[in-house]
PDB file of N, CA and C in Angstrom:
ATOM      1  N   UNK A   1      33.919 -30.788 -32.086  1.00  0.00           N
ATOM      2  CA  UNK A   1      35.146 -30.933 -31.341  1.00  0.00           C
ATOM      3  C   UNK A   1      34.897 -30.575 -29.877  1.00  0.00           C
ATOM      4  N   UNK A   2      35.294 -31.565 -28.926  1.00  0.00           N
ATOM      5  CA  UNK A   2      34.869 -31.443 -27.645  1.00  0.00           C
ATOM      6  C   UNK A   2      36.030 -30.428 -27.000  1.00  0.00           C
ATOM      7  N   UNK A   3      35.677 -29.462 -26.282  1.00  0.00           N
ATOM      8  CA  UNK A   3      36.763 -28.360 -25.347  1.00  0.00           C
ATOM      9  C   UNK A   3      37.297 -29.539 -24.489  1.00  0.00           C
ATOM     10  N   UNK A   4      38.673 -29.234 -24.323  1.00  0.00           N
ATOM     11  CA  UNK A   4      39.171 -29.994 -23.114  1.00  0.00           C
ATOM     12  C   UNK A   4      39.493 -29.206 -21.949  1.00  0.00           C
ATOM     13  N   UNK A   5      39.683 -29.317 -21.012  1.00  0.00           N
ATOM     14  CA  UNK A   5      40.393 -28.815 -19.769  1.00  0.00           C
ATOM     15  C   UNK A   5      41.760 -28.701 -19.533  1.00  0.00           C
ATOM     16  N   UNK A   6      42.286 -27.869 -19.494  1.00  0.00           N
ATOM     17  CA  UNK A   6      43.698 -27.486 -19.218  1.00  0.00           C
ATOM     18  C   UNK A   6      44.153 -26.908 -17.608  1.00  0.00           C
ATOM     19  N   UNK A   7      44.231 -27.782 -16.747  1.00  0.00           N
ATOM     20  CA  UNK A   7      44.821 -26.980 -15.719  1.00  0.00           C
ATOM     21  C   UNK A   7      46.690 -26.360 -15.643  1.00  0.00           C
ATOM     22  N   UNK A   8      46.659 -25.500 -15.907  1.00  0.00           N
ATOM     23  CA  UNK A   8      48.282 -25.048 -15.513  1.00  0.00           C
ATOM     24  C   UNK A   8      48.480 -24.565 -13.545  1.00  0.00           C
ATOM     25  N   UNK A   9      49.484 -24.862 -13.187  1.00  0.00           N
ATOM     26  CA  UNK A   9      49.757 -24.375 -11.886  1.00  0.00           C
ATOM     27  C   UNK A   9      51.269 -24.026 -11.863  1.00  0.00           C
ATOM     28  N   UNK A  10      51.514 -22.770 -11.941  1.00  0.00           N
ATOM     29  CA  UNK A  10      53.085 -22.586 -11.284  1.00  0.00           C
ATOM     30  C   UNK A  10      53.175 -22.353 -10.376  1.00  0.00           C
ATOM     31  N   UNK A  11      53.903 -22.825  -9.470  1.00  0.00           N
ATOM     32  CA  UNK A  11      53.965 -23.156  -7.750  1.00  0.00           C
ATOM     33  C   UNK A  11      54.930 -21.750  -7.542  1.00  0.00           C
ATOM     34  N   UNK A  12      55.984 -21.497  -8.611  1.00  0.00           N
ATOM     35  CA  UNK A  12      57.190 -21.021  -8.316  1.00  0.00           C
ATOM     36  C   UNK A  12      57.325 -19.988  -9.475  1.00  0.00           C
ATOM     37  N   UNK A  13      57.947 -18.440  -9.208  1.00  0.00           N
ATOM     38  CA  UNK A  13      58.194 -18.097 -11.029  1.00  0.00           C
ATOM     39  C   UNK A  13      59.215 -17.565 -10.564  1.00  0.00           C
ATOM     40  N   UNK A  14      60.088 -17.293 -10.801  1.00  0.00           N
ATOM     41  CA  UNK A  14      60.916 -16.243 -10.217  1.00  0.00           C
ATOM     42  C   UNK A  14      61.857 -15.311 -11.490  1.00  0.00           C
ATOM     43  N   UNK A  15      61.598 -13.960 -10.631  1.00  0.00           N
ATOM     44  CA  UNK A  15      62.355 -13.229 -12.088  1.00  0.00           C
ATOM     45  C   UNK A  15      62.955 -12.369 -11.455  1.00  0.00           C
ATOM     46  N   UNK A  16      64.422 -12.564 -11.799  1.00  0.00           N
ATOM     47  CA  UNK A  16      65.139 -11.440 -11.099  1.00  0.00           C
ATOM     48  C   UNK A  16      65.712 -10.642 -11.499  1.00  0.00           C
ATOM     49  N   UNK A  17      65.883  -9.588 -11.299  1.00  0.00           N
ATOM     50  CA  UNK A  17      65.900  -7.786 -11.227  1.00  0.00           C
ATOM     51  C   UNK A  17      64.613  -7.091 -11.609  1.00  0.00           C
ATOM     52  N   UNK A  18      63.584  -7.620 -11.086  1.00  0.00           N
ATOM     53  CA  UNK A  18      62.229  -7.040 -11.615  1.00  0.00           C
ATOM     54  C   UNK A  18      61.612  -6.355 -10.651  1.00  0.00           C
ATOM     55  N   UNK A  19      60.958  -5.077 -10.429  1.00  0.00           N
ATOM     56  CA  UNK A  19      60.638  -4.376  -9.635  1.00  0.00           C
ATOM     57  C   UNK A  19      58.939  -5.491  -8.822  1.00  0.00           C
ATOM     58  N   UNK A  20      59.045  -5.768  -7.859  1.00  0.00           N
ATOM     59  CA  UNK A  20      57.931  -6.345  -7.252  1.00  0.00           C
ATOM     60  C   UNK A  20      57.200  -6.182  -7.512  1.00  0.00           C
ATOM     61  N   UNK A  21      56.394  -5.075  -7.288  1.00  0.00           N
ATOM     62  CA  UNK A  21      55.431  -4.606  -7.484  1.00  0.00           C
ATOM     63  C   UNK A  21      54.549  -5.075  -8.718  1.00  0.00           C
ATOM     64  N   UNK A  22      55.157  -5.726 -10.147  1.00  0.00           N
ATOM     65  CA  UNK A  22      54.838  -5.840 -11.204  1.00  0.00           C
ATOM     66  C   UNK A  22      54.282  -7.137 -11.342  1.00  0.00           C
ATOM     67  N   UNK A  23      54.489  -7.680 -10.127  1.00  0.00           N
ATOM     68  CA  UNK A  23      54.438  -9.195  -9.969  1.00  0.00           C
ATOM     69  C   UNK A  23      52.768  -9.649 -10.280  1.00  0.00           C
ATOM     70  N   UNK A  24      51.960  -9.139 -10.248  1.00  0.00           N
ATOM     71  CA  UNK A  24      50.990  -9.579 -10.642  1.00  0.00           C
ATOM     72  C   UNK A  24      50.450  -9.041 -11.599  1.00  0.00           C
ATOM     73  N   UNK A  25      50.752  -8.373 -12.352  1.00  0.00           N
ATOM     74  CA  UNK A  25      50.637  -7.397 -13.589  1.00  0.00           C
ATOM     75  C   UNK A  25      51.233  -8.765 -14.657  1.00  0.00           C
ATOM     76  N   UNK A  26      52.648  -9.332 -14.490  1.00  0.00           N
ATOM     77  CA  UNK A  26      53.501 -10.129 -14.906  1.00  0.00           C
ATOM     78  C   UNK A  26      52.491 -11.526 -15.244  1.00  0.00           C
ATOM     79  N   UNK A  27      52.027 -12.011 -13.762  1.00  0.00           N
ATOM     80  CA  UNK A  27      51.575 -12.998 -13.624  1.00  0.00           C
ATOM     81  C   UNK A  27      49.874 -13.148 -14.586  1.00  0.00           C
ATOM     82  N   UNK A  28      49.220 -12.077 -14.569  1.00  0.00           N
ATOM     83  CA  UNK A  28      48.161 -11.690 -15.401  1.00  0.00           C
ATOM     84  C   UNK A  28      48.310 -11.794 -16.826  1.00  0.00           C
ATOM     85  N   UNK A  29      49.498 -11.742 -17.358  1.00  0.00           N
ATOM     86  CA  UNK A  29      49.797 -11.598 -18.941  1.00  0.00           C
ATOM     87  C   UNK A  29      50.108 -12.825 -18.890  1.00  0.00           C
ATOM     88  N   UNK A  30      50.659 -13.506 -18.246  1.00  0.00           N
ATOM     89  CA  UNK A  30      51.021 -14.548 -18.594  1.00  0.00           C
ATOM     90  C   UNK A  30      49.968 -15.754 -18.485  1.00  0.00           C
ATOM     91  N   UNK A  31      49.059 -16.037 -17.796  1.00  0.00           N
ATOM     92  CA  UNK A  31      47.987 -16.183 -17.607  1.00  0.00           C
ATOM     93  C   UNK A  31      46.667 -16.057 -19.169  1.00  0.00           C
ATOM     94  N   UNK A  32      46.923 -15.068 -19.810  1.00  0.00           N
ATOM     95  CA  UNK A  32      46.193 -14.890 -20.834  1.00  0.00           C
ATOM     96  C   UNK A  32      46.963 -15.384 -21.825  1.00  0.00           C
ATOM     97  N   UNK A  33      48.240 -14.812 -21.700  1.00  0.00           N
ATOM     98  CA  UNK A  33      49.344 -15.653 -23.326  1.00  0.00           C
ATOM     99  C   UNK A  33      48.970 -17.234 -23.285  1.00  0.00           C
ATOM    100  N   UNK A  34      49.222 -17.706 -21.923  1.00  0.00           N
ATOM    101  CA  UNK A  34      49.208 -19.251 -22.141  1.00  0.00           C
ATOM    102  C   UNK A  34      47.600 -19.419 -22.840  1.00  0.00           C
ATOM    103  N   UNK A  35      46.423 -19.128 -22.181  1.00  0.00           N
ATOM    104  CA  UNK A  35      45.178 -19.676 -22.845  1.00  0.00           C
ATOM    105  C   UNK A  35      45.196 -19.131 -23.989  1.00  0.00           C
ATOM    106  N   UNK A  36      45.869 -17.765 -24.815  1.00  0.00           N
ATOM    107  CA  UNK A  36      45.814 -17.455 -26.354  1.00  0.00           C
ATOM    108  C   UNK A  36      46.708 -18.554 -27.019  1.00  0.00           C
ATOM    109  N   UNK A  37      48.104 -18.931 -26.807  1.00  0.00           N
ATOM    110  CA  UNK A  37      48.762 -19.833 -27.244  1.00  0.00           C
ATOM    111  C   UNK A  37      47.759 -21.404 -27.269  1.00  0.00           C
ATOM    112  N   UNK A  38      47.563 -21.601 -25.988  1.00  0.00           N
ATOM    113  CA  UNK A  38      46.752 -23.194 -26.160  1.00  0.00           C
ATOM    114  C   UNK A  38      46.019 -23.128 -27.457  1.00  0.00           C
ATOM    115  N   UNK A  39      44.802 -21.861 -27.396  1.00  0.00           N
ATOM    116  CA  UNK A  39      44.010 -21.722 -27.961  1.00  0.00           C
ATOM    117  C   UNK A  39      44.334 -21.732 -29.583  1.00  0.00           C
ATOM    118  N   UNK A  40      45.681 -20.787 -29.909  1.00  0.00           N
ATOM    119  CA  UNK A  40      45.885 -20.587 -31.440  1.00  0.00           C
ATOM    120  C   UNK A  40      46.919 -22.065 -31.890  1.00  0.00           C
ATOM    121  N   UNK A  41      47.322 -22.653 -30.933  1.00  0.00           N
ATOM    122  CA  UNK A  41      48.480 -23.660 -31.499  1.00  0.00           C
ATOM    123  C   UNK A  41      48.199 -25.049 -31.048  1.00  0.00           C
ATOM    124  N   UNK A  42      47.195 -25.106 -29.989  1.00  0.00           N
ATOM    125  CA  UNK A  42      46.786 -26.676 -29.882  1.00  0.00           C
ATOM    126  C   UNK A  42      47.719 -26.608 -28.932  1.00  0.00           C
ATOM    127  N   UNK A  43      47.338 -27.783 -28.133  1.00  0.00           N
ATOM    128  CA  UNK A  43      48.080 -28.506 -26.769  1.00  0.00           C
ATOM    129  C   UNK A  43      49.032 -29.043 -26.988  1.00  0.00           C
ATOM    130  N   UNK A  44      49.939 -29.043 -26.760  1.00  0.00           N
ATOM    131  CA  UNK A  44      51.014 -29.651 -26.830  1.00  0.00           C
ATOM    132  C   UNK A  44      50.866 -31.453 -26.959  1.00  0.00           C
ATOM    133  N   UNK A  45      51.588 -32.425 -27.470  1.00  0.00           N
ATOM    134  CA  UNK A  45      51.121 -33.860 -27.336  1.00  0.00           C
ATOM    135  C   UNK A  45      51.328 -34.504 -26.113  1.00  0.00           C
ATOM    136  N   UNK A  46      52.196 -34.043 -25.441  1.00  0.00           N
ATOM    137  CA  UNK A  46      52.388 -34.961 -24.153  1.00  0.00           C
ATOM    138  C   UNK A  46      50.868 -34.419 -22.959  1.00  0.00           C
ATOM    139  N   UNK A  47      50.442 -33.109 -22.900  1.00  0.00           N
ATOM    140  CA  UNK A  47      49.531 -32.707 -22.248  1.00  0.00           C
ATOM    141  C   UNK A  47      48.067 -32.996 -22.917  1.00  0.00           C
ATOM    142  N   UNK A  48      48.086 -33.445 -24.479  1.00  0.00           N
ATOM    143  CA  UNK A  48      46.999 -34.129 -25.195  1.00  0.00           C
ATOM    144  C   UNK A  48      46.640 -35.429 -24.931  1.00  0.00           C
ATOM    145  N   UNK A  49      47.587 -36.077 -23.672  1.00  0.00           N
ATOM    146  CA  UNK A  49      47.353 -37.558 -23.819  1.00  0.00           C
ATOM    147  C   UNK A  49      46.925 -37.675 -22.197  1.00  0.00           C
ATOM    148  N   UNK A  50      47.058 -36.398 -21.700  1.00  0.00           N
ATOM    149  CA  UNK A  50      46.786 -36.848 -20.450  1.00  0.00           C
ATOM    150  C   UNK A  50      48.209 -36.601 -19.289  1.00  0.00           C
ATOM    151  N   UNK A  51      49.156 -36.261 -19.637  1.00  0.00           N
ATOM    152  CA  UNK A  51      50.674 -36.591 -19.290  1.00  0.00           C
ATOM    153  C   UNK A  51      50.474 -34.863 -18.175  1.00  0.00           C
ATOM    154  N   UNK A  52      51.856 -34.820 -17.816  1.00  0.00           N
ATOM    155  CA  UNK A  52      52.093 -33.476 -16.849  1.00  0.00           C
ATOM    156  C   UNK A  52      53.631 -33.665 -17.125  1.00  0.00           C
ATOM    157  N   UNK A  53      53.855 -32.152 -16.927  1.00  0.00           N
ATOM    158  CA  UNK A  53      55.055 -31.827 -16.450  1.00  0.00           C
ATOM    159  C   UNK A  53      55.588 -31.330 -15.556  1.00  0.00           C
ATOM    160  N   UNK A  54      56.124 -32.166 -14.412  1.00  0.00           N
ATOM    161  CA  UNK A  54      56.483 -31.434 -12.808  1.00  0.00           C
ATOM    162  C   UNK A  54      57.100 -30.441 -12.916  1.00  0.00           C
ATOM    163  N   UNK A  55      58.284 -30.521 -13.847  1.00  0.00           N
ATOM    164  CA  UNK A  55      59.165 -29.301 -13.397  1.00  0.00           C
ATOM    165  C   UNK A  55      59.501 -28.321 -15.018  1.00  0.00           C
ATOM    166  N   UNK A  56      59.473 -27.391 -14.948  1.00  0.00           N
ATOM    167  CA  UNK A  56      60.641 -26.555 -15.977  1.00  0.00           C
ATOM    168  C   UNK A  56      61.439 -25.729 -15.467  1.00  0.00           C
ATOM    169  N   UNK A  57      62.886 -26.024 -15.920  1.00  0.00           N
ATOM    170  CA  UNK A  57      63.823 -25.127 -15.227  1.00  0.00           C
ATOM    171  C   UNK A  57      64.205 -24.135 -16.451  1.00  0.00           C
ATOM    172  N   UNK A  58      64.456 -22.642 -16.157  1.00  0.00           N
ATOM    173  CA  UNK A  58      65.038 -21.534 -16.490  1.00  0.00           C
ATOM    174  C   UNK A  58      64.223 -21.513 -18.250  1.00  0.00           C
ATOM    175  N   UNK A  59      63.688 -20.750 -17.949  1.00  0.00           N
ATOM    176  CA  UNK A  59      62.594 -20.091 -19.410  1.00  0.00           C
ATOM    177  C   UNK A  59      63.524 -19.568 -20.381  1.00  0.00           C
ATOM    178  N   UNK A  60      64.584 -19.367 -19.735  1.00  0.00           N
ATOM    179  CA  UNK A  60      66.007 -18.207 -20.532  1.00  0.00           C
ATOM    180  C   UNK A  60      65.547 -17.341 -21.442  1.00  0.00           C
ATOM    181  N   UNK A  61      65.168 -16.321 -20.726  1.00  0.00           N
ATOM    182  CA  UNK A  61      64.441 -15.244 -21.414  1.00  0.00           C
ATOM    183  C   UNK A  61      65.674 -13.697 -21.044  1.00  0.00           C
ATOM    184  N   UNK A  62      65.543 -12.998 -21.013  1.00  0.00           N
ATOM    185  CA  UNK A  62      66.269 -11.752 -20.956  1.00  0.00           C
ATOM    186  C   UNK A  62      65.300 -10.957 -21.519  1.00  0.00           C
ATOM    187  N   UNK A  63      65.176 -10.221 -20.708  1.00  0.00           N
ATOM    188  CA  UNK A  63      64.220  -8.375 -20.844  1.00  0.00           C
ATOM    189  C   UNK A  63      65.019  -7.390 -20.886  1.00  0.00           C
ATOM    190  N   UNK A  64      64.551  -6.088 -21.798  1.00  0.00           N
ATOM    191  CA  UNK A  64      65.522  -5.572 -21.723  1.00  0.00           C
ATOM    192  C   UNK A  64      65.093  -4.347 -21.037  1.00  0.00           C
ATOM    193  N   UNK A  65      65.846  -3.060 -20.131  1.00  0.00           N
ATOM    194  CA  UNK A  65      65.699  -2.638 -19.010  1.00  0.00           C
ATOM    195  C   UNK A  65      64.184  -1.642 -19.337  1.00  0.00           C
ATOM    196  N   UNK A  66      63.704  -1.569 -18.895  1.00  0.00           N
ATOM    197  CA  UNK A  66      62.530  -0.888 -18.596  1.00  0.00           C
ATOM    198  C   UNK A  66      60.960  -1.510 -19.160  1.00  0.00           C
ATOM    199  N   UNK A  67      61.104  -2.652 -19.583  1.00  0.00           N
ATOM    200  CA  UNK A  67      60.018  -3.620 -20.157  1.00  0.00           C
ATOM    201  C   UNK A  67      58.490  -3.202 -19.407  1.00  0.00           C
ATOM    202  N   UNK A  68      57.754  -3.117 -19.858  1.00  0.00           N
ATOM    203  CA  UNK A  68      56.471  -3.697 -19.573  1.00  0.00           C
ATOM    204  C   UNK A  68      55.824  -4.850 -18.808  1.00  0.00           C
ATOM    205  N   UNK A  69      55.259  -5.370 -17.570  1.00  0.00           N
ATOM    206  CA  UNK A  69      54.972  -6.092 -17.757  1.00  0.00           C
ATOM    207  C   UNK A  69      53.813  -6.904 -18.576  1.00  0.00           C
ATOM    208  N   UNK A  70      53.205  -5.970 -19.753  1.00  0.00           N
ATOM    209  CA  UNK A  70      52.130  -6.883 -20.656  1.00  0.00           C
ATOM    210  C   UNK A  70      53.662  -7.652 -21.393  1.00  0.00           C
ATOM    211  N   UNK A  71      54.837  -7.054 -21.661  1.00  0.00           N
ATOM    212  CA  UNK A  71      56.108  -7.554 -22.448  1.00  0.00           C
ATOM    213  C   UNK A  71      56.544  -8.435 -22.051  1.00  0.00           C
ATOM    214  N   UNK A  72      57.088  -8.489 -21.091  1.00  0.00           N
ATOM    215  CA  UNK A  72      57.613  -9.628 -19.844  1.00  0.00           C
ATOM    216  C   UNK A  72      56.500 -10.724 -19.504  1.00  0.00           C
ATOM    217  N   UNK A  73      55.629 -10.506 -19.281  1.00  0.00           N
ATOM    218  CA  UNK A  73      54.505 -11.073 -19.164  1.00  0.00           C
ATOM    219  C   UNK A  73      54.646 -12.652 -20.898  1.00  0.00           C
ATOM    220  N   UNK A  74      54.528 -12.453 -21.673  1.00  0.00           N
ATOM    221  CA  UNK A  74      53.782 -12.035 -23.142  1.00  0.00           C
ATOM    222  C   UNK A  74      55.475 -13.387 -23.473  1.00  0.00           C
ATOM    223  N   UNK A  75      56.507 -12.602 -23.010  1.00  0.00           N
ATOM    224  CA  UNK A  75      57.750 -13.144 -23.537  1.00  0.00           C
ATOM    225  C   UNK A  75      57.923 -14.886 -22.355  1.00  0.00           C
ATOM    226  N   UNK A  76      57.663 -14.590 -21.525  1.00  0.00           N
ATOM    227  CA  UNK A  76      57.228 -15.651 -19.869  1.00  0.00           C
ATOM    228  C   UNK A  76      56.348 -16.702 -20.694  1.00  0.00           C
ATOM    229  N   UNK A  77      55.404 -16.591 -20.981  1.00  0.00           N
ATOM    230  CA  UNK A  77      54.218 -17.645 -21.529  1.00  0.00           C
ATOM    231  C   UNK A  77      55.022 -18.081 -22.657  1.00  0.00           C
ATOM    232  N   UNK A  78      55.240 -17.622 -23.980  1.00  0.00           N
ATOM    233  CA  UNK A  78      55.659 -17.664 -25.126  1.00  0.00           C
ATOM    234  C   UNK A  78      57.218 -18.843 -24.941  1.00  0.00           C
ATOM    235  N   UNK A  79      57.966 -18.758 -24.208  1.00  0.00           N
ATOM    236  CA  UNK A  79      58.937 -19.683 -23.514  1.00  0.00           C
ATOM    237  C   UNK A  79      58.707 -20.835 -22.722  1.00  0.00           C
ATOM    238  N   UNK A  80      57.743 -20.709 -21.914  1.00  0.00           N
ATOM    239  CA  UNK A  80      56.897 -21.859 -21.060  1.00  0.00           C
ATOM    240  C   UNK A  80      56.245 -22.225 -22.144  1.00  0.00           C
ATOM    241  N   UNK A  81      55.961 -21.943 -23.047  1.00  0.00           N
ATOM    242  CA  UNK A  81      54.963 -22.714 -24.092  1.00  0.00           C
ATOM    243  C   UNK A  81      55.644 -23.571 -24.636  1.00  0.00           C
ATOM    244  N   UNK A  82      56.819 -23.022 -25.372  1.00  0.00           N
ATOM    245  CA  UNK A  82      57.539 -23.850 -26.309  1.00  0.00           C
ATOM    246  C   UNK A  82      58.301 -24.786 -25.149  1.00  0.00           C
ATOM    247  N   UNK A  83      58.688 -24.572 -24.297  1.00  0.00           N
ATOM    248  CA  UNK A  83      59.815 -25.688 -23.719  1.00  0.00           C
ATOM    249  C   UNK A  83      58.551 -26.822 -23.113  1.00  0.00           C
ATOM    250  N   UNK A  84      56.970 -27.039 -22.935  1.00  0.00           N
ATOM    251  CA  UNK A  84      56.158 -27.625 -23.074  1.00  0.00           C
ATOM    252  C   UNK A  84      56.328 -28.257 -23.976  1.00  0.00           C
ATOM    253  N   UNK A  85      56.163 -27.777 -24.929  1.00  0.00           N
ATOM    254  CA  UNK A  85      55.836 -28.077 -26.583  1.00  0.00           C
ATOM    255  C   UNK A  85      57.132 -29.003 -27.162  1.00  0.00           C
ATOM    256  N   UNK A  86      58.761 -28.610 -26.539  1.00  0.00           N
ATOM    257  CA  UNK A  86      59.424 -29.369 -26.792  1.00  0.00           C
ATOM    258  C   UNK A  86      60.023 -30.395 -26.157  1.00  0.00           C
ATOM    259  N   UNK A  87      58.979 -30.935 -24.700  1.00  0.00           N
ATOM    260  CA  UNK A  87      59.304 -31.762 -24.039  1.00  0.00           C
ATOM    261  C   UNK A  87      58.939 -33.212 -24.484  1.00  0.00           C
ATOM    262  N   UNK A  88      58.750 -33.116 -25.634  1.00  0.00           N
ATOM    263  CA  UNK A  88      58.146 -34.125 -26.492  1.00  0.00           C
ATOM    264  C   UNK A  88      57.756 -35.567 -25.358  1.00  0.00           C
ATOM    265  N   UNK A  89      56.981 -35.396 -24.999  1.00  0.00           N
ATOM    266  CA  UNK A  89      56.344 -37.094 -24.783  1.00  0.00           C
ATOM    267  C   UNK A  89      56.807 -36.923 -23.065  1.00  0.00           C
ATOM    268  N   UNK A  90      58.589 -36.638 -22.334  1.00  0.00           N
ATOM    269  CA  UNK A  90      59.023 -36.543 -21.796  1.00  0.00           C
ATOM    270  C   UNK A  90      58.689 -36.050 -20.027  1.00  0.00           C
ATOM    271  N   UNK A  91      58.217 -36.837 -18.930  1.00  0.00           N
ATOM    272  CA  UNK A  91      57.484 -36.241 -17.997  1.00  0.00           C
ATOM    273  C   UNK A  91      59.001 -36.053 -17.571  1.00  0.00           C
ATOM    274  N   UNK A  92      59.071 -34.720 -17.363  1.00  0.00           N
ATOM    275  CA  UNK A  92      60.550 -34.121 -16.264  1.00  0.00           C
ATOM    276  C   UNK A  92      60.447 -34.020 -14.579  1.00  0.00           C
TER     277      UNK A  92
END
């Protein structure tokens, strides 16, 4: 089975009421969730064929007050994964 290449790029993340500082702590977990997810669940089909998705709006996640960012992080990927996963075929 040949490895494929996966480039992800988020231009934009935004999370609000989150202390700054965490912002790359955040961005680091999420970063690893996505390549553990690719890795344990397979690519999604529209990104298996070659396809992209420009945009995803609102992950609709809710943290609850004093989170982690490995948590926040972990919960970020896990939401971007699936709304990938359920963009079935669909370039947005």
């Amino acid at each position: 089975m040949r490895n494929r290449r996966i480039e992800i790029a988020i231009e934009e993340l935004v999370l609000h009421g989150l202390d700054p500082s965490d912002r790359d702590g955040i961005r680091e977990v999420i970063e690893r969730e996505m390549e553990r997810l690719f890795a344990e669940r397979g690519v999604p089909p529209q990104l298996s064929r070659g396809g992209k998705i420009a945009h995803l709006d609102n992950a609709g996640i809710e943290v609850q007050a004093g989170s982690r960012a490995v948590e926040i992080g972990s919960q970020v990927a896990r939401s971007l994964y699936q709304r990938v996963a359920d963009s079935s075929g669909h370039e947005k």
